[in-house]
PDB file of N, CA and C in Angstrom:
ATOM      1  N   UNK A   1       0.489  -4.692  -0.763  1.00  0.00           N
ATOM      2  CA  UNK A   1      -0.860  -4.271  -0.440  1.00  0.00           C
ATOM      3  C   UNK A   1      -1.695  -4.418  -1.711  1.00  0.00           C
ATOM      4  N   UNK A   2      -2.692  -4.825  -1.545  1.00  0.00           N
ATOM      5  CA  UNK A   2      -3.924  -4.635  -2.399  1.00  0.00           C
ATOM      6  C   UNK A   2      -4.844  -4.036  -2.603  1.00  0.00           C
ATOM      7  N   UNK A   3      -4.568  -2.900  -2.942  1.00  0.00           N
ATOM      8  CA  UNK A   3      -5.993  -1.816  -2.962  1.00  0.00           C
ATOM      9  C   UNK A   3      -7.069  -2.228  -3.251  1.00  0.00           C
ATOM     10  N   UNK A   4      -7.354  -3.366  -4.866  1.00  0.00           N
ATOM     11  CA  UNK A   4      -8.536  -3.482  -4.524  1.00  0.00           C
ATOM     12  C   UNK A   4      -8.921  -4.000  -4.652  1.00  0.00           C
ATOM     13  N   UNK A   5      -8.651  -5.228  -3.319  1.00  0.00           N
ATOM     14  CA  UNK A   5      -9.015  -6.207  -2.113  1.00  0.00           C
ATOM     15  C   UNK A   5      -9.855  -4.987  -1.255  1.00  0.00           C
ATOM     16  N   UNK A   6      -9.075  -4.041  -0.918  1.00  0.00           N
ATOM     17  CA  UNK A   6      -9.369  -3.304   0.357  1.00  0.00           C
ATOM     18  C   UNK A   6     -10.765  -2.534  -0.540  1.00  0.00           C
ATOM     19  N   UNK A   7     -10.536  -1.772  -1.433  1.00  0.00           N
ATOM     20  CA  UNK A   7     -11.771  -2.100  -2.417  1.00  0.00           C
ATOM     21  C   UNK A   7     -12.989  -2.734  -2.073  1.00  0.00           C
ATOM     22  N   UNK A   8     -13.113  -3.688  -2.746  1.00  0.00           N
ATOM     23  CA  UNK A   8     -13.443  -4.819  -3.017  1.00  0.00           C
ATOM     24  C   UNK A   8     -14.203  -5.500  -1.773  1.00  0.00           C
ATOM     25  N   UNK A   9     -13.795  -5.209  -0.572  1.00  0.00           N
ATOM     26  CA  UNK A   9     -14.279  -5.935   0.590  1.00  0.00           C
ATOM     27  C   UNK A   9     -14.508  -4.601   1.309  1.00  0.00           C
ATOM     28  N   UNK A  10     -15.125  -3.315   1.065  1.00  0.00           N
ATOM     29  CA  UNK A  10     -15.499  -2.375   1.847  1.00  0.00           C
ATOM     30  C   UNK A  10     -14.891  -1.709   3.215  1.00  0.00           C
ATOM     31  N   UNK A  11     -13.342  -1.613   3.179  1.00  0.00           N
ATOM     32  CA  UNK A  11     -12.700  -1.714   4.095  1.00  0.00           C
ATOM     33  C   UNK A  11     -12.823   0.280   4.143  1.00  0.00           C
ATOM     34  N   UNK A  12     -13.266   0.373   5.858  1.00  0.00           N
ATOM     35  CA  UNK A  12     -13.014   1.957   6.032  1.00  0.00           C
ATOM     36  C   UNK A  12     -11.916   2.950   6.327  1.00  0.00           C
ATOM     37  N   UNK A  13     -11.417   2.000   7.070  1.00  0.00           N
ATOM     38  CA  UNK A  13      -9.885   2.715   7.381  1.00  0.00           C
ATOM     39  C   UNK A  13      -8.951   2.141   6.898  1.00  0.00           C
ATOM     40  N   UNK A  14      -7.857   2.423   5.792  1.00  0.00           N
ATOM     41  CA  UNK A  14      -6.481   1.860   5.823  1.00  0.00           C
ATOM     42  C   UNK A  14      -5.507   2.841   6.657  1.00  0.00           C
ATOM     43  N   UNK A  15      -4.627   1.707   6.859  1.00  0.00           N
ATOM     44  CA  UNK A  15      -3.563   2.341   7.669  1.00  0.00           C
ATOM     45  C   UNK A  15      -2.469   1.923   7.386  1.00  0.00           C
ATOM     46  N   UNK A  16      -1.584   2.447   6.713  1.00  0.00           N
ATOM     47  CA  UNK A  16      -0.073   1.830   5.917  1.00  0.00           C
ATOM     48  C   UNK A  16       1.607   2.877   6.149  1.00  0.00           C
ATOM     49  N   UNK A  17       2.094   1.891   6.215  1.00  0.00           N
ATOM     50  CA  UNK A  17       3.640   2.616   6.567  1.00  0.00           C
ATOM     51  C   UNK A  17       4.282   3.293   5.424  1.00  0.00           C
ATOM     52  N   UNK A  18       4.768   2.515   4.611  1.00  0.00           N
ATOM     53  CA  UNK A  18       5.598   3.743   3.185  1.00  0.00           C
ATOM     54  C   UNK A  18       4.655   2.951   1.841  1.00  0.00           C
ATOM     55  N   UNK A  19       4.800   4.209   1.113  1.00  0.00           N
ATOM     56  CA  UNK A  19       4.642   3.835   0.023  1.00  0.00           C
ATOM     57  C   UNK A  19       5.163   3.522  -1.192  1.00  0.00           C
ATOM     58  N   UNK A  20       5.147   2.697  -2.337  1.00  0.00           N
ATOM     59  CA  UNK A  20       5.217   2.308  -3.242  1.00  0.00           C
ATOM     60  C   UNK A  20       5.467   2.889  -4.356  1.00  0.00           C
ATOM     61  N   UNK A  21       6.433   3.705  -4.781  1.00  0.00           N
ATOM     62  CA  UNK A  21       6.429   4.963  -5.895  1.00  0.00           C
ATOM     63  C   UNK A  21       6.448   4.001  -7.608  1.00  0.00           C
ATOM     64  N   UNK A  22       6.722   3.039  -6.999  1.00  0.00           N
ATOM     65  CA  UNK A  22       7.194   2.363  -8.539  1.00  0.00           C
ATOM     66  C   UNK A  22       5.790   1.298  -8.934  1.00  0.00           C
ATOM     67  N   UNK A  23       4.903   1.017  -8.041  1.00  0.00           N
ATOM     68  CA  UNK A  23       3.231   0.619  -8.425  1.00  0.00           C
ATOM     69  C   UNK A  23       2.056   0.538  -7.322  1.00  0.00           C
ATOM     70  N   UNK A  24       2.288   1.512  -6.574  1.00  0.00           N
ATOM     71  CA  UNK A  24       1.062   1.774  -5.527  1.00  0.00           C
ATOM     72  C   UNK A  24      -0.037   2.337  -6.343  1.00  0.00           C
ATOM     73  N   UNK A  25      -0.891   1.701  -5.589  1.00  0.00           N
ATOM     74  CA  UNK A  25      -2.609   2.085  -6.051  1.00  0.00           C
ATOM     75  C   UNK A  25      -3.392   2.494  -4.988  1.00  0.00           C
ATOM     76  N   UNK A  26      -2.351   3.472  -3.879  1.00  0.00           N
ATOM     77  CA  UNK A  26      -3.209   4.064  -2.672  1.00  0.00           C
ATOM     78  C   UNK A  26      -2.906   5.654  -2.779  1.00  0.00           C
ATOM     79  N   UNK A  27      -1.655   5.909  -3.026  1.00  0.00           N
ATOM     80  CA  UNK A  27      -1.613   7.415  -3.743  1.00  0.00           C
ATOM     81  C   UNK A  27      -0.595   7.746  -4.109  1.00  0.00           C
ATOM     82  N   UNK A  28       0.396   7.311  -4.995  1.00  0.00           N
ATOM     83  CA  UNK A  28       1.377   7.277  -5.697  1.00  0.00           C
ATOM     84  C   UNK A  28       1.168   7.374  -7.488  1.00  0.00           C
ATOM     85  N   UNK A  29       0.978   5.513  -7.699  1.00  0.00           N
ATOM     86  CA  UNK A  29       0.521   5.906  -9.593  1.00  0.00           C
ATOM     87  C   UNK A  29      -1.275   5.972  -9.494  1.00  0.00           C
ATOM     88  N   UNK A  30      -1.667   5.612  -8.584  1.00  0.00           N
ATOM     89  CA  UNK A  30      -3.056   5.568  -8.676  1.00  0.00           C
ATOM     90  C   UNK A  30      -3.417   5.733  -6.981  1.00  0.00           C
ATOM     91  N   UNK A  31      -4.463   6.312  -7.396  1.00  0.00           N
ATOM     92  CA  UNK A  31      -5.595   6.548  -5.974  1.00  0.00           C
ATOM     93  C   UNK A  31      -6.454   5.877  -5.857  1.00  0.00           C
ATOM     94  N   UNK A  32      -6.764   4.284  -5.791  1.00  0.00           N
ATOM     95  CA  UNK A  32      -7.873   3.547  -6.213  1.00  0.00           C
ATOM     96  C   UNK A  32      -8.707   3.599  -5.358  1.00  0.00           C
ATOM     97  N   UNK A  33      -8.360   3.931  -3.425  1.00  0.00           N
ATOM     98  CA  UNK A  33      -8.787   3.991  -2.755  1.00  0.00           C
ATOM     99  C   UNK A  33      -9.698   4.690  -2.347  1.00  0.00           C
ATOM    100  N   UNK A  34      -9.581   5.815  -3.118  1.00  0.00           N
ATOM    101  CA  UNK A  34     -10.348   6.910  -2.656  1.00  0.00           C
ATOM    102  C   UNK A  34     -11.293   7.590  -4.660  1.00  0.00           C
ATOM    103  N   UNK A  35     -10.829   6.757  -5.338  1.00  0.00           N
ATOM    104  CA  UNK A  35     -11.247   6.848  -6.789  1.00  0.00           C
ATOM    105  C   UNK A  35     -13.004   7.339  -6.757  1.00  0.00           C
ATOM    106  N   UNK A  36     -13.373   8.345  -7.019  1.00  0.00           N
ATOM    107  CA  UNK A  36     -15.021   8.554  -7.073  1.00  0.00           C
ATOM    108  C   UNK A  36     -15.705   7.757  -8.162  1.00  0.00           C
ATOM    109  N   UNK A  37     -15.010   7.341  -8.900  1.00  0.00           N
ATOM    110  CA  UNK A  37     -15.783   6.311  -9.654  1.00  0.00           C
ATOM    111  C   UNK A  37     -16.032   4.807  -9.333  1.00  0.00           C
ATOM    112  N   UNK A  38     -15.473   4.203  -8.367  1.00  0.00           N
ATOM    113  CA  UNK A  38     -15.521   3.295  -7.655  1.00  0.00           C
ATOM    114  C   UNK A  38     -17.243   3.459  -7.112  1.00  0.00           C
ATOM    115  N   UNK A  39     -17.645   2.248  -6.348  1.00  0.00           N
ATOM    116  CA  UNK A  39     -18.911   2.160  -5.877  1.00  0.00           C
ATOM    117  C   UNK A  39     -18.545   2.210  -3.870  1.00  0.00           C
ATOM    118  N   UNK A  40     -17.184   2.126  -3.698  1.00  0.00           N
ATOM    119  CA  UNK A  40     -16.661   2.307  -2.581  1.00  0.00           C
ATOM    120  C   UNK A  40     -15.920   2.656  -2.234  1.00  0.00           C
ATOM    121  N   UNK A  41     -15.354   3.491  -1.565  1.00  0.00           N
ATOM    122  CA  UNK A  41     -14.001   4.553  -1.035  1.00  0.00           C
ATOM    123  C   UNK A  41     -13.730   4.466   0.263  1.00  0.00           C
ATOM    124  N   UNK A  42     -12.584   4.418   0.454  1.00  0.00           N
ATOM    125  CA  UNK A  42     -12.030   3.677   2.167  1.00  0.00           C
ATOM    126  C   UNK A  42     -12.323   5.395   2.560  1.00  0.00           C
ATOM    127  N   UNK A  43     -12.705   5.630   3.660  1.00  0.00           N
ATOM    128  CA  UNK A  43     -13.079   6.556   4.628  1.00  0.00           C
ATOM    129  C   UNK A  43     -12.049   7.508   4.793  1.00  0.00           C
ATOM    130  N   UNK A  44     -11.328   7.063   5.743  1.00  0.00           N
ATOM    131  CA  UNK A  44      -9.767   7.532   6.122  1.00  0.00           C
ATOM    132  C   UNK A  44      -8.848   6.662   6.233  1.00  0.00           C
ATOM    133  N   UNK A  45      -7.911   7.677   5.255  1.00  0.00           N
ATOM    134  CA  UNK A  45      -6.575   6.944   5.155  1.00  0.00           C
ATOM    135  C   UNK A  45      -5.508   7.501   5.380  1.00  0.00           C
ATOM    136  N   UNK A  46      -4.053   6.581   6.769  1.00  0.00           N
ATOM    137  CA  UNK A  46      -3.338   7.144   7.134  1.00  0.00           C
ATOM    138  C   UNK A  46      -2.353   6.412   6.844  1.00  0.00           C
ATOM    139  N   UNK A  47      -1.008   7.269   6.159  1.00  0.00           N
ATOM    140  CA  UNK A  47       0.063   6.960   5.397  1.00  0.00           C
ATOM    141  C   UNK A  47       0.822   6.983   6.477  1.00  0.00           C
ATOM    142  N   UNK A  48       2.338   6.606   5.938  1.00  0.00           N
ATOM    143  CA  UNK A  48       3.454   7.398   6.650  1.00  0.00           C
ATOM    144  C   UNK A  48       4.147   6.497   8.519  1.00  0.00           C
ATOM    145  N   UNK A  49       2.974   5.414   8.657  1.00  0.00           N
ATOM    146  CA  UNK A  49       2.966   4.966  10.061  1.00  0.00           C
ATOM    147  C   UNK A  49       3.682   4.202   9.966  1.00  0.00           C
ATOM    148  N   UNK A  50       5.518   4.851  10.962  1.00  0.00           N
ATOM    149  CA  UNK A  50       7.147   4.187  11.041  1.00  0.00           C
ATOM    150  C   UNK A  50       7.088   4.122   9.849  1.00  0.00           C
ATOM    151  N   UNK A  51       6.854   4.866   8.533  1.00  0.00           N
ATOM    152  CA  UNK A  51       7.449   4.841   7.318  1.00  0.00           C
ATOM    153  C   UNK A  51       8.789   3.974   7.236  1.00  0.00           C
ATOM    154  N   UNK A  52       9.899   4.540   7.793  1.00  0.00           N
ATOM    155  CA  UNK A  52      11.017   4.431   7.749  1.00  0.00           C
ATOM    156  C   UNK A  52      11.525   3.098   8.155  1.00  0.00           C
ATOM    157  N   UNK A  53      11.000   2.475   9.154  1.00  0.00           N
ATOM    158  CA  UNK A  53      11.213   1.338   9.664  1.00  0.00           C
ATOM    159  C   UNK A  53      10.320   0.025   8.656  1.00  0.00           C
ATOM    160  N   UNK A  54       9.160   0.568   8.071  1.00  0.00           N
ATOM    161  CA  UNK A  54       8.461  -0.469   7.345  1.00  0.00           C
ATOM    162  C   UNK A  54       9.246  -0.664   6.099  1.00  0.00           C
ATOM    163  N   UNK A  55       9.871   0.724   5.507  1.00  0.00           N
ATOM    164  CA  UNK A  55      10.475   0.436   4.319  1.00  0.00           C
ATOM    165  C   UNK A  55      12.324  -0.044   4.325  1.00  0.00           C
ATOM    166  N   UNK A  56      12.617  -0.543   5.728  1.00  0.00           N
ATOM    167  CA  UNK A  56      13.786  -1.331   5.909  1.00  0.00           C
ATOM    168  C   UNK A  56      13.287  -2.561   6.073  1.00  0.00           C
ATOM    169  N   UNK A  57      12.249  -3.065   6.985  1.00  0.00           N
ATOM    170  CA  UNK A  57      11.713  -4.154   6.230  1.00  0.00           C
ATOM    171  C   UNK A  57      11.074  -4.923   4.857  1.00  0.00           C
ATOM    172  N   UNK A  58      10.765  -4.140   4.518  1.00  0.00           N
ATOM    173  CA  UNK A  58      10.435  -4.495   2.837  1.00  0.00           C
ATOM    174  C   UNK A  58      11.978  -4.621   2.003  1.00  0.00           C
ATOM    175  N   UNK A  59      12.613  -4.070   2.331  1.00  0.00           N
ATOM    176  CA  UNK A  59      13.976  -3.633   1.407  1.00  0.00           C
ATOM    177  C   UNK A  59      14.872  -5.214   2.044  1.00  0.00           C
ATOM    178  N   UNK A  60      14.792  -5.573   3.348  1.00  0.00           N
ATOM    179  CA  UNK A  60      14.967  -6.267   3.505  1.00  0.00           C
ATOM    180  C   UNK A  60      14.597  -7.772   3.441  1.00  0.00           C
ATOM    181  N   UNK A  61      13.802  -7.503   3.126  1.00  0.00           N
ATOM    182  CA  UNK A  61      12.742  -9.030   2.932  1.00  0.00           C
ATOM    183  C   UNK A  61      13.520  -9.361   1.513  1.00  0.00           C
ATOM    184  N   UNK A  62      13.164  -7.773   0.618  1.00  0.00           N
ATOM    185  CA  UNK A  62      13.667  -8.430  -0.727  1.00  0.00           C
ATOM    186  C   UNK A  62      15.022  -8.713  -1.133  1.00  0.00           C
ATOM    187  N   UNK A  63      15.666  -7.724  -0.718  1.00  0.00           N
ATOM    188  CA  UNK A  63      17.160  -8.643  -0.323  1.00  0.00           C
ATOM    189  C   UNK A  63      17.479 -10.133  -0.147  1.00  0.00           C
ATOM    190  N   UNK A  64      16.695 -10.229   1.011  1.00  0.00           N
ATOM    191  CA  UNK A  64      17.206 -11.627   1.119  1.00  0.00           C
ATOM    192  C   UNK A  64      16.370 -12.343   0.244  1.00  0.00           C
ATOM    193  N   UNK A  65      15.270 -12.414  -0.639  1.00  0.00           N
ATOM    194  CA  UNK A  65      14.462 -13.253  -1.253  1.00  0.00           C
ATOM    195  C   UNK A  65      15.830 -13.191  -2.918  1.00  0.00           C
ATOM    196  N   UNK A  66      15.940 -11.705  -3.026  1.00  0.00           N
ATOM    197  CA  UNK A  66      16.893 -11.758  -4.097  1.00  0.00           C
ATOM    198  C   UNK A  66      18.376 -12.879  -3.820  1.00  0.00           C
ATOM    199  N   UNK A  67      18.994 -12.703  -2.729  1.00  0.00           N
ATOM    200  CA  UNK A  67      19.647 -13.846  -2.254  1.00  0.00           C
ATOM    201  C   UNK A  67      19.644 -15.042  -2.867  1.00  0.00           C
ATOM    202  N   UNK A  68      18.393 -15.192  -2.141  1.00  0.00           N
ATOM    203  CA  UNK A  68      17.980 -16.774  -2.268  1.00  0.00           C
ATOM    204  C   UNK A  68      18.158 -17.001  -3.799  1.00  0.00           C
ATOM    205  N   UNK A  69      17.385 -16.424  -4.540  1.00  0.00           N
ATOM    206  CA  UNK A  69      16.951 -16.557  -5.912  1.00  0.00           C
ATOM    207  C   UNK A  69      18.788 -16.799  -7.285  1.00  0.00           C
ATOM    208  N   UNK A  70      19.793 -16.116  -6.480  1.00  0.00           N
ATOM    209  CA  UNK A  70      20.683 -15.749  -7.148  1.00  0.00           C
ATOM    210  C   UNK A  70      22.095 -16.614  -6.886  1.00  0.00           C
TER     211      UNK A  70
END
């Protein structure tokens, strides 16, 4: 994800499955999304949607990309 793309292009709602503890910029190491110093702040934002299932796909994607690579 790109916070700030979503930023950047005035986006009101995000809506995202798990998050990123090791470099998220939606509310983990940074809140960019919702940052008051920004000139734009996404509206509402909902975390957590099939968390669990998005972050077996990600884990899996990189798996197999690590695969490939090795």
């Amino acid at each position: 994800m790109c916070a700030g793309a979503i930023v950047n292009g005035r986006v009101k709602e995000l809506v995202y499955g798990c998050a990123n503890p090791k470099a998220g910029a939606v509310a983990t190491l940074f809140q960019l999304v919702t940052d008051g110093r920004l000139n734009h702040r996404v509206g509402n934002v909902v975390a957590g949607v099939m968390a669990d299932e998005c972050a077996a796909e990600l884990k899996g994607f990189f798996a197999k990309l690590r695969r490939k690579d090795g």
